[in-house]
C-alpha atoms as a PDB file:
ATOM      1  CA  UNK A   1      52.490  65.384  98.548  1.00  0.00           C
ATOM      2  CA  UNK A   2      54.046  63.068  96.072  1.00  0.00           C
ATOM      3  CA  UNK A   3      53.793  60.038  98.096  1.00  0.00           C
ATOM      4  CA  UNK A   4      50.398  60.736  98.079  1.00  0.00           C
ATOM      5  CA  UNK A   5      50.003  61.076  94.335  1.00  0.00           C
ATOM      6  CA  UNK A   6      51.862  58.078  94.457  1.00  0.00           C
ATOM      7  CA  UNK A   7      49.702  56.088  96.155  1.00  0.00           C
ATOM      8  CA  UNK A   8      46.402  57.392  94.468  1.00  0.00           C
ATOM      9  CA  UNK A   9      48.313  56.507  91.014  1.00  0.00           C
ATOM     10  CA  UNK A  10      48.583  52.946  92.538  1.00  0.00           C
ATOM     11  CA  UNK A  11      45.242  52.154  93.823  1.00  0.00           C
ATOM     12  CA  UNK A  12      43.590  53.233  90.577  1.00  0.00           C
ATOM     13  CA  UNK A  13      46.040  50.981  88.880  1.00  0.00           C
ATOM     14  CA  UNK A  14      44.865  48.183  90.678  1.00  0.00           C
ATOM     15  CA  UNK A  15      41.200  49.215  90.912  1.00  0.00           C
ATOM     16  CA  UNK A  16      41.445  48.980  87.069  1.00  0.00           C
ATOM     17  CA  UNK A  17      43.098  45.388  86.935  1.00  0.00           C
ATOM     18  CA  UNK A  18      40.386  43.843  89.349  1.00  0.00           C
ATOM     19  CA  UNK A  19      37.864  45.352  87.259  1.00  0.00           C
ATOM     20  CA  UNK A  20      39.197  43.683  84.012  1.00  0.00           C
ATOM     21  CA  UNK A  21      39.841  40.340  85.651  1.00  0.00           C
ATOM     22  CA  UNK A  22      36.247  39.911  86.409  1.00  0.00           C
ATOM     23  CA  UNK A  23      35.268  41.413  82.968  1.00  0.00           C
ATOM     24  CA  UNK A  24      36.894  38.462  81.415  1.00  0.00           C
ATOM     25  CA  UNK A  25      35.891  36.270  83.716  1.00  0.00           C
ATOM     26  CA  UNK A  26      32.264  37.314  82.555  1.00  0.00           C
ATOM     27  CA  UNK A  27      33.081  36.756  79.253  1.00  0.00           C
ATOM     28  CA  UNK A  28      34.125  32.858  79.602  1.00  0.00           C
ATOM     29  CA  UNK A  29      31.274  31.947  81.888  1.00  0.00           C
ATOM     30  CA  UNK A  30      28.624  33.166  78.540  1.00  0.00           C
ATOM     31  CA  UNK A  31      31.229  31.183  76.638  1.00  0.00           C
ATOM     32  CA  UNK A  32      30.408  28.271  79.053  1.00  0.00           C
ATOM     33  CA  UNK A  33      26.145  28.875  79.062  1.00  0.00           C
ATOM     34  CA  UNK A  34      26.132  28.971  75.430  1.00  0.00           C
ATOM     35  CA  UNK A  35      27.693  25.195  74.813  1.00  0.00           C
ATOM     36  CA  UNK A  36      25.394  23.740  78.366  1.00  0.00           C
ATOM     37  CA  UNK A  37      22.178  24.467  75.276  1.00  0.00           C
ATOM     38  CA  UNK A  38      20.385  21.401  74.804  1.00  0.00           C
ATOM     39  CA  UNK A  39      20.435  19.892  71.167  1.00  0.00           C
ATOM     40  CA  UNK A  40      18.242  17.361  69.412  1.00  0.00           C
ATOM     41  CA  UNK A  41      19.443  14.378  68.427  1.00  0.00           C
ATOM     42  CA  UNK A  42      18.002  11.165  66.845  1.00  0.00           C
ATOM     43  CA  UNK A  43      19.845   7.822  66.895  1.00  0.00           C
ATOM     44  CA  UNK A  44      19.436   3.949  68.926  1.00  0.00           C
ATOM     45  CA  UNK A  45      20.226   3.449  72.877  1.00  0.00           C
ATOM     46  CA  UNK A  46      22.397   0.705  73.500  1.00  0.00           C
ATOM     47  CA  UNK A  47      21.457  -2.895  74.819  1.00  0.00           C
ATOM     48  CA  UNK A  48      22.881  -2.258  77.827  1.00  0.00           C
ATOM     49  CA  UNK A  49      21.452   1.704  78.088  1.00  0.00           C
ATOM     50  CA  UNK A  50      24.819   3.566  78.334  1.00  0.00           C
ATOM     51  CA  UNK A  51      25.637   3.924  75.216  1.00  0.00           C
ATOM     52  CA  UNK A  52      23.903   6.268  72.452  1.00  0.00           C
ATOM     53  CA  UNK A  53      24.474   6.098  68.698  1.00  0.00           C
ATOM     54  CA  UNK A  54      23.492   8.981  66.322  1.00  0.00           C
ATOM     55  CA  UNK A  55      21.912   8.413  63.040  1.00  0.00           C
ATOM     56  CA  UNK A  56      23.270  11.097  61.767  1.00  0.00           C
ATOM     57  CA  UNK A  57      27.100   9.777  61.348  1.00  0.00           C
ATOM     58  CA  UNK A  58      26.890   6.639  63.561  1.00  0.00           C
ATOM     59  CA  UNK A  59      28.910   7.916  66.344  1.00  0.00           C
ATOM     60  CA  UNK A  60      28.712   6.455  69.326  1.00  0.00           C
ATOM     61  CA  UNK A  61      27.847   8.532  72.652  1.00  0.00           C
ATOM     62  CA  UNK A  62      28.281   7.621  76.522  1.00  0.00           C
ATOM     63  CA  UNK A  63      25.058   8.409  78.417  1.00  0.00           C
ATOM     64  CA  UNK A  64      26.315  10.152  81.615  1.00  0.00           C
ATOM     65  CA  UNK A  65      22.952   9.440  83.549  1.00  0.00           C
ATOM     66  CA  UNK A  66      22.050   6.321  81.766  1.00  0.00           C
ATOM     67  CA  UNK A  67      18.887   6.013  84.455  1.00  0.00           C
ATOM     68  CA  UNK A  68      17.031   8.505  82.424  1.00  0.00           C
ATOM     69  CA  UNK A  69      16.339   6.640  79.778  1.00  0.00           C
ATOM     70  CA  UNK A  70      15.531   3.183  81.178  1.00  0.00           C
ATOM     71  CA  UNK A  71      13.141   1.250  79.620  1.00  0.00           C
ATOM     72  CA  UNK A  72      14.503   2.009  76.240  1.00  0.00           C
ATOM     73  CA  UNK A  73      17.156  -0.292  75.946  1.00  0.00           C
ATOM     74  CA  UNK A  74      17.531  -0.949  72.249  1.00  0.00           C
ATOM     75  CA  UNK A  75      14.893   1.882  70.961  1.00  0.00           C
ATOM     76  CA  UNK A  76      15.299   4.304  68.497  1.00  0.00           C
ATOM     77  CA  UNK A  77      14.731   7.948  70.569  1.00  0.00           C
ATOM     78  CA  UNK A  78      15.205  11.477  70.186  1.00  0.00           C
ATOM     79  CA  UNK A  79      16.973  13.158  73.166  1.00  0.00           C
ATOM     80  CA  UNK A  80      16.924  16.524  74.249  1.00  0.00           C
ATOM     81  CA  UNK A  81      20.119  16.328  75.623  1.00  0.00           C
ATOM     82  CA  UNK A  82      23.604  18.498  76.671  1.00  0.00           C
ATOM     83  CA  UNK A  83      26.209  17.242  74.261  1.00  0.00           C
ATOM     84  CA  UNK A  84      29.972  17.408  75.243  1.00  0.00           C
ATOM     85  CA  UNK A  85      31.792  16.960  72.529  1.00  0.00           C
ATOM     86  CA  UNK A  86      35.522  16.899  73.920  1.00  0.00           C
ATOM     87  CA  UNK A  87      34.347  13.859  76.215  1.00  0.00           C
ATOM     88  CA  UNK A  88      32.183  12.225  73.393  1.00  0.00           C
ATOM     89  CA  UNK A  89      29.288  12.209  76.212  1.00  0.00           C
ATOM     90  CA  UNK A  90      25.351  12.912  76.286  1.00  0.00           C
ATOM     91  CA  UNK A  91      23.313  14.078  79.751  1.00  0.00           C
ATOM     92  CA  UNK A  92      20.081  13.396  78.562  1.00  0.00           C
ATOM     93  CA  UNK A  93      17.361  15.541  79.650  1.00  0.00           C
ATOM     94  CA  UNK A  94      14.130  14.176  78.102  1.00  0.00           C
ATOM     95  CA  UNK A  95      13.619  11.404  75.311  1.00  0.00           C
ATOM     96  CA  UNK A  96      10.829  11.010  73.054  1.00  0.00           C
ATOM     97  CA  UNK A  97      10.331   7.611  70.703  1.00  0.00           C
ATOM     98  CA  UNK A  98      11.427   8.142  67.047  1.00  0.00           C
ATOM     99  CA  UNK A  99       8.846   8.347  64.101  1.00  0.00           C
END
């Protein structure tokens, strides 16, 4: 009888620690949706088209899909665009030419 308490004891213990691993596993993946949100931001593309600098405080940004915004080599834009800090990189998802 106590080796089966024992082992009852034991599988809720574990029960309980899966069930919190994937709880905070749930936790960093909204973590992870909220900074993929698309941001505005208004500055020049590059000569060369891989290369994206912000009005705002003249940093300069690496396009990660620089075929997206072909064609406006040297333009002043606003992109809709996923910003990655840490990397100091832009995927641009839509551009519009600045007013």
């Amino acid at each position: 009888m106590k080796k089966l308490m024992t082992i009852c004891f034991a599988v809720a213990l574990l029960t309980f620690g899966v069930a919190s691993a994937q709880d905070s596993m749930q936790n960093d993946n909204m973590k992870a949706d909220a900074s993929k949100k698309a941001i505005q931001v208004t500055g020049k593309i590059s000569d060369d088209g891989k290369m994206f600098v912000n009005d705002k405080d003249n940093k300069s940004w690496t396009i990660t899909n620089p075929d997206t915004v072909k064609g406006h080599e040297g333009h002043h834009v606003t992109l809709t665009a996923h910003v990655y800090a840490d990397k100091n990189q832009v995927h641009v998802m839509s551009l519009t030419m600045a007013k």
